[in-house]
Protein backbone atom coordinates (compact mmCIF):
# COMPACT_ATOMS: atom_id res chain seq x y z
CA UNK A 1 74.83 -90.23 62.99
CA UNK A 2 75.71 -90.89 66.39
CA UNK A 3 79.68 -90.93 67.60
CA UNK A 4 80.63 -94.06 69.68
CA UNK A 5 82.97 -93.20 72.90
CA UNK A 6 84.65 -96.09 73.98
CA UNK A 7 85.44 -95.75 77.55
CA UNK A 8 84.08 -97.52 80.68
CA UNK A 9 84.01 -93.88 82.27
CA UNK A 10 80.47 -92.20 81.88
CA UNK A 11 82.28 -88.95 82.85
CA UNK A 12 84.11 -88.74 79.83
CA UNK A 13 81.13 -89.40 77.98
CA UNK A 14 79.40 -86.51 79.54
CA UNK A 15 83.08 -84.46 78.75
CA UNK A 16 82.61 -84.92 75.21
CA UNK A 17 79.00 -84.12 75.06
CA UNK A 18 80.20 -80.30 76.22
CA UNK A 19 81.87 -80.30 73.46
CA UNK A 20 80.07 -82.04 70.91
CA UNK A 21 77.13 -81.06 68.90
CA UNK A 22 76.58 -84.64 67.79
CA UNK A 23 74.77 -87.60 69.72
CA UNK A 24 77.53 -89.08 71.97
CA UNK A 25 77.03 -93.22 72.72
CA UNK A 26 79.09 -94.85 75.24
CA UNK A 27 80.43 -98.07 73.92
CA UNK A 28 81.83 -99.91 76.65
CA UNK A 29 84.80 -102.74 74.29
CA UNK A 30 87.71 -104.11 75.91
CA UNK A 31 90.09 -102.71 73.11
CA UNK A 32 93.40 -104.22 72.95
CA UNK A 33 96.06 -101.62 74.00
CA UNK A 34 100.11 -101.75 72.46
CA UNK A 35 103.13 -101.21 73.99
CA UNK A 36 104.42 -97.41 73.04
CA UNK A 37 105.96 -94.53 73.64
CA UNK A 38 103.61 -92.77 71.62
CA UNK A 39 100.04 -91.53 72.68
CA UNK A 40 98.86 -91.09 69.46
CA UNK A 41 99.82 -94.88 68.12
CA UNK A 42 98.13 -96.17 71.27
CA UNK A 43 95.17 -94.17 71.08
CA UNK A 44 95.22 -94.91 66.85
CA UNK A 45 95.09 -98.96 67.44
CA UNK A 46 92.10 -98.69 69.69
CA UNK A 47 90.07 -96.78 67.25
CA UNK A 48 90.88 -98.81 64.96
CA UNK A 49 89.99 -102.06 67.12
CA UNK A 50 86.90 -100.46 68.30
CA UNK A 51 85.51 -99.36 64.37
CA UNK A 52 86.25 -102.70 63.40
CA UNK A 53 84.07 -104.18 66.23
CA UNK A 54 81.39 -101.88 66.19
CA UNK A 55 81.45 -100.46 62.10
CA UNK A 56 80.47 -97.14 63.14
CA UNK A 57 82.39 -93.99 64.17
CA UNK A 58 84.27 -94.36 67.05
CA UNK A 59 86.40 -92.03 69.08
CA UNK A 60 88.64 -92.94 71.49
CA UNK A 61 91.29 -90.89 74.05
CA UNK A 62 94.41 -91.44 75.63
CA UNK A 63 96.52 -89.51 77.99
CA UNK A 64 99.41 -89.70 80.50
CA UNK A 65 101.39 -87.58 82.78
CA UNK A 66 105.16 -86.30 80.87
CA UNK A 67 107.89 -85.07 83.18
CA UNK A 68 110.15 -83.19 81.42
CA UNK A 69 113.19 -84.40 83.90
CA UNK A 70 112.42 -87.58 83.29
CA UNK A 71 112.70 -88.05 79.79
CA UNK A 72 108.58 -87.84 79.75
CA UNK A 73 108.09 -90.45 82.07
CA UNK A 74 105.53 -91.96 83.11
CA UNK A 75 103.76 -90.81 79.59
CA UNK A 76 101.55 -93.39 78.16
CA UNK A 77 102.76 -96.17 81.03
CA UNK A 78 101.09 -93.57 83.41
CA UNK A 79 98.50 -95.86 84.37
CA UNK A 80 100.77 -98.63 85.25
CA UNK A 81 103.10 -96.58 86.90
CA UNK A 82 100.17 -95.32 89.26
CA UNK A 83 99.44 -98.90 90.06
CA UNK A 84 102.69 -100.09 90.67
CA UNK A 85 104.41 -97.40 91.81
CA UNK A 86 101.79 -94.74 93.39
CA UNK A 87 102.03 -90.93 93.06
CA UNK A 88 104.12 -90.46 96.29
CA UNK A 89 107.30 -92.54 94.75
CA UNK A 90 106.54 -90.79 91.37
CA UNK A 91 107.31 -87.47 93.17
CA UNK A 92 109.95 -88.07 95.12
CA UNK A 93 111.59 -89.24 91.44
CA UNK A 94 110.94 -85.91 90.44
CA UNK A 95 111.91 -84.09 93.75
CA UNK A 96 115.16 -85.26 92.85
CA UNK A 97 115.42 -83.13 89.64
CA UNK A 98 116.36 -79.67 89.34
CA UNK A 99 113.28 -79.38 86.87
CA UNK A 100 110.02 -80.03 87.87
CA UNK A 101 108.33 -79.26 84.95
CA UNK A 102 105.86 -81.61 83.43
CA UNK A 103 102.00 -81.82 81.30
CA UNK A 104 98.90 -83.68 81.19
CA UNK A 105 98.84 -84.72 77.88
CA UNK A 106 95.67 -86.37 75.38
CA UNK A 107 94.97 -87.71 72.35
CA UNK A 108 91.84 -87.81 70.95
CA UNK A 109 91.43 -90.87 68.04
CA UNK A 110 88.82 -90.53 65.60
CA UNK A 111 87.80 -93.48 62.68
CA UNK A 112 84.88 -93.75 60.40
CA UNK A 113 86.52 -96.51 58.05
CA UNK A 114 86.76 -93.34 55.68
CA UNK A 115 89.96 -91.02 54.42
CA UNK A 116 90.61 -87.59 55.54
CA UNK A 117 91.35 -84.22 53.65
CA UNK A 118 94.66 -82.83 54.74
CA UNK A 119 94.28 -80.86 57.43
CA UNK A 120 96.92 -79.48 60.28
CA UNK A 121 96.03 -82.60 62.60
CA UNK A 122 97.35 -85.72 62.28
CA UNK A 123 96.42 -88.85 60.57
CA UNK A 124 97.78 -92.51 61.73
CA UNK A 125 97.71 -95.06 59.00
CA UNK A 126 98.55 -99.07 59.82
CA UNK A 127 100.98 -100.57 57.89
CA UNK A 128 99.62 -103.73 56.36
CA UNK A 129 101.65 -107.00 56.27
CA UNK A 130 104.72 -108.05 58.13
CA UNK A 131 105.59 -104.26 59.03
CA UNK A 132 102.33 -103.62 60.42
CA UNK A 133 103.20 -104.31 64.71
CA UNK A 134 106.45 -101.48 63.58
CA UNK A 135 104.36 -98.80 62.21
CA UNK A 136 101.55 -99.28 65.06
CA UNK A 137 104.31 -98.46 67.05
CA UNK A 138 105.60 -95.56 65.07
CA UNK A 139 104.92 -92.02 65.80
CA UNK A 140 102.00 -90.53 63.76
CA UNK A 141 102.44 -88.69 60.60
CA UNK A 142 100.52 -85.51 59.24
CA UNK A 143 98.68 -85.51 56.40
CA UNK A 144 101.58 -84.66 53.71
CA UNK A 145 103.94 -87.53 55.21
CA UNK A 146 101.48 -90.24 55.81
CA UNK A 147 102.88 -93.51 54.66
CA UNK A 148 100.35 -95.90 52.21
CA UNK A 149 99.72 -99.29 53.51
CA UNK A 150 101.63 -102.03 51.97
CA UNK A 151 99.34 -103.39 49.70
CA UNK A 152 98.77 -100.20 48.07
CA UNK A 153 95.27 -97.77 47.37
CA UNK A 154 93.32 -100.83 47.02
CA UNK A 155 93.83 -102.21 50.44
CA UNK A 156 90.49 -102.06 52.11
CA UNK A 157 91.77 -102.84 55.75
CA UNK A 158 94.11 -99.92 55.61
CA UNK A 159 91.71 -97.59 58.23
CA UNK A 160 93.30 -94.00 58.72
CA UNK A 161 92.76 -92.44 61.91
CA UNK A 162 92.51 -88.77 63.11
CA UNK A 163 94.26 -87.69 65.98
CA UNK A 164 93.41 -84.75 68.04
CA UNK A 165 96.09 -83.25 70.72
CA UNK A 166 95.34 -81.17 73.78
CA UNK A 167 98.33 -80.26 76.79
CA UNK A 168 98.02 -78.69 79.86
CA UNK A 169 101.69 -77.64 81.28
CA UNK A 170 102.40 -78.14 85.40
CA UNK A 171 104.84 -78.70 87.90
CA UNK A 172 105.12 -81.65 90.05
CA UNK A 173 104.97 -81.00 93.40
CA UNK A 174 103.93 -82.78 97.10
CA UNK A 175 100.90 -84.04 96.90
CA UNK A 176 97.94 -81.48 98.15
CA UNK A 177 94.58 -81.42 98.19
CA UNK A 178 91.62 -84.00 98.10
CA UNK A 179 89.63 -84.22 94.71
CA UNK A 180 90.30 -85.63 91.67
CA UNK A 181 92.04 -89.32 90.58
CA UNK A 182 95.28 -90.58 89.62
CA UNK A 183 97.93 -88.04 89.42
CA UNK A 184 96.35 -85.17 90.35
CA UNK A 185 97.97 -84.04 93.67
CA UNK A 186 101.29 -83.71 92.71
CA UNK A 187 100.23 -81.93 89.31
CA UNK A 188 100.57 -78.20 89.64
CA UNK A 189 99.03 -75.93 86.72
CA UNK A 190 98.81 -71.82 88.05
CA UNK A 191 99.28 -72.26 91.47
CA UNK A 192 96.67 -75.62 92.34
CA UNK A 193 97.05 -79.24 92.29
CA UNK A 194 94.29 -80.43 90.21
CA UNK A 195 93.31 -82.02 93.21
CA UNK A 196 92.78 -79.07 94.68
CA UNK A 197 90.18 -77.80 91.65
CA UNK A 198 86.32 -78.65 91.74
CA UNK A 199 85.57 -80.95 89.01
CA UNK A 200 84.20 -77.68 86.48
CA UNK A 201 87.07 -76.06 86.90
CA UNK A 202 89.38 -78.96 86.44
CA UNK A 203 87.05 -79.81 82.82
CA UNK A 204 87.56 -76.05 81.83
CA UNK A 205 91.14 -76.72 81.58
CA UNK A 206 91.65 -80.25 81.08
CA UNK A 207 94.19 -81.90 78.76
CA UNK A 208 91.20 -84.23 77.40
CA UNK A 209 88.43 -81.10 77.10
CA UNK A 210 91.61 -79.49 75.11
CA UNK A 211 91.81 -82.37 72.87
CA UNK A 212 88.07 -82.91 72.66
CA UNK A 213 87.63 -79.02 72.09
CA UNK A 214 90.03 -79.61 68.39
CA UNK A 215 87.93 -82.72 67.49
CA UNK A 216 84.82 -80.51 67.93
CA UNK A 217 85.84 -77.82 65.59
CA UNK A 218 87.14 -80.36 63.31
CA UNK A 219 83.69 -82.57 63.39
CA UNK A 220 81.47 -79.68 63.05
CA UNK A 221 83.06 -78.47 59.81
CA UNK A 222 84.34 -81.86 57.82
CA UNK A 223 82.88 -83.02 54.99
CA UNK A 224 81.57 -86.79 56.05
């Protein structure tokens, strides 16, 4: 069975297909995004969204930029930070720090409508009923700590998802070089901006290939 990515970005599409020895569909859905500081309960609602919508397996990814010095912001706002504030004011913010350590952070989401054997990744599960907006914005849980939904074992629209982690530790610094998107000038990792990386080299390392490189291993061997 195919896997569904839902991004508007072919790119990533091609990413996962590195990675992946699975048929890879894009699915392009408008899925509707929270408010959180957590990657992993962002990237868990969208999956969830998106297998709902489509009622196969989905995967879906979301990242963000965390400087240490500033309490791991921009983090999941990092795309609305780049729009509003632009990369320049971003590292001036950090200039101002002592510390300029920071990572490119993803998570990879993964739902199939099914349940998951305990393994050392993470599974999100929604809340049902009038705690359910809390616990979408709650951190995820791992297997042994999972919560039930509220209306017990027998609660059909309670849809785990899988998430799948991958960093890539940096500095911020002035903004060099001319490739990449987003934040990648001021992001440092062994000496380059990311901007300053061809577009294989920047994959190799990537934050998302990371994460996508875990939900490989993990696809390949579960028992679906």
């Amino acid at each position: 069975m195919s896997l569904r990515f839902v991004t508007t970005n072919a790119g990533k599409v091609r990413e996962a297909r590195e990675y992946l020895d699975a048929p890879v569909e894009q699915l392009e859905f408008d899925t509707p995004e929270i408010q959180s500081d957590d990657l992993g309960a962002v990237a868990a609602h969208k999956a969830r969204a998106a297998y709902r919508h489509t009622g196969e397996p989905v995967i879906v990814d979301d990242s963000g930029m965390f400087v240490d010095a500033l309490d791991g912001f921009p983090g999941p706002y990092s795309s609305y930070v780049y729009d509003t504030l632009g990369i320049e004011r971003v590292w001036r913010l950090a200039h101002e720090e002592d510390d300029h350590a920071a990572a490119f952070r993803a998570v990879v989401a993964y739902c199939d409508g099914g349940e998951f054997a305990a393994t050392p990744e993470p599974v999100d599960r929604e809340r049902r009923g009038q705690d359910q907006r809390d616990d979408e914005r709650a951190a995820a849980t791992t297997d042994d700590q999972v919560r039930d939904g509220d209306d017990g074992p027998g609660d059909e629209d309670t849809l785990p998802v899988k998430l799948f982690e991958g960093s890539v530790p940096g500095e911020i610094v002035a903004p060099r070089g001319d490739g990449g998107f987003g934040y990648d000038p001021i992001f440092e990792h062994d000496g380059r901006t990311f901007a300053e990386m061809d577009p294989v080299e920047k994959n190799a390392i990537s934050h998302r290939g990371r994460a996508l490189a875990k939900f490989a291993e993990w696809y390949a061997a579960a028992d679906r």
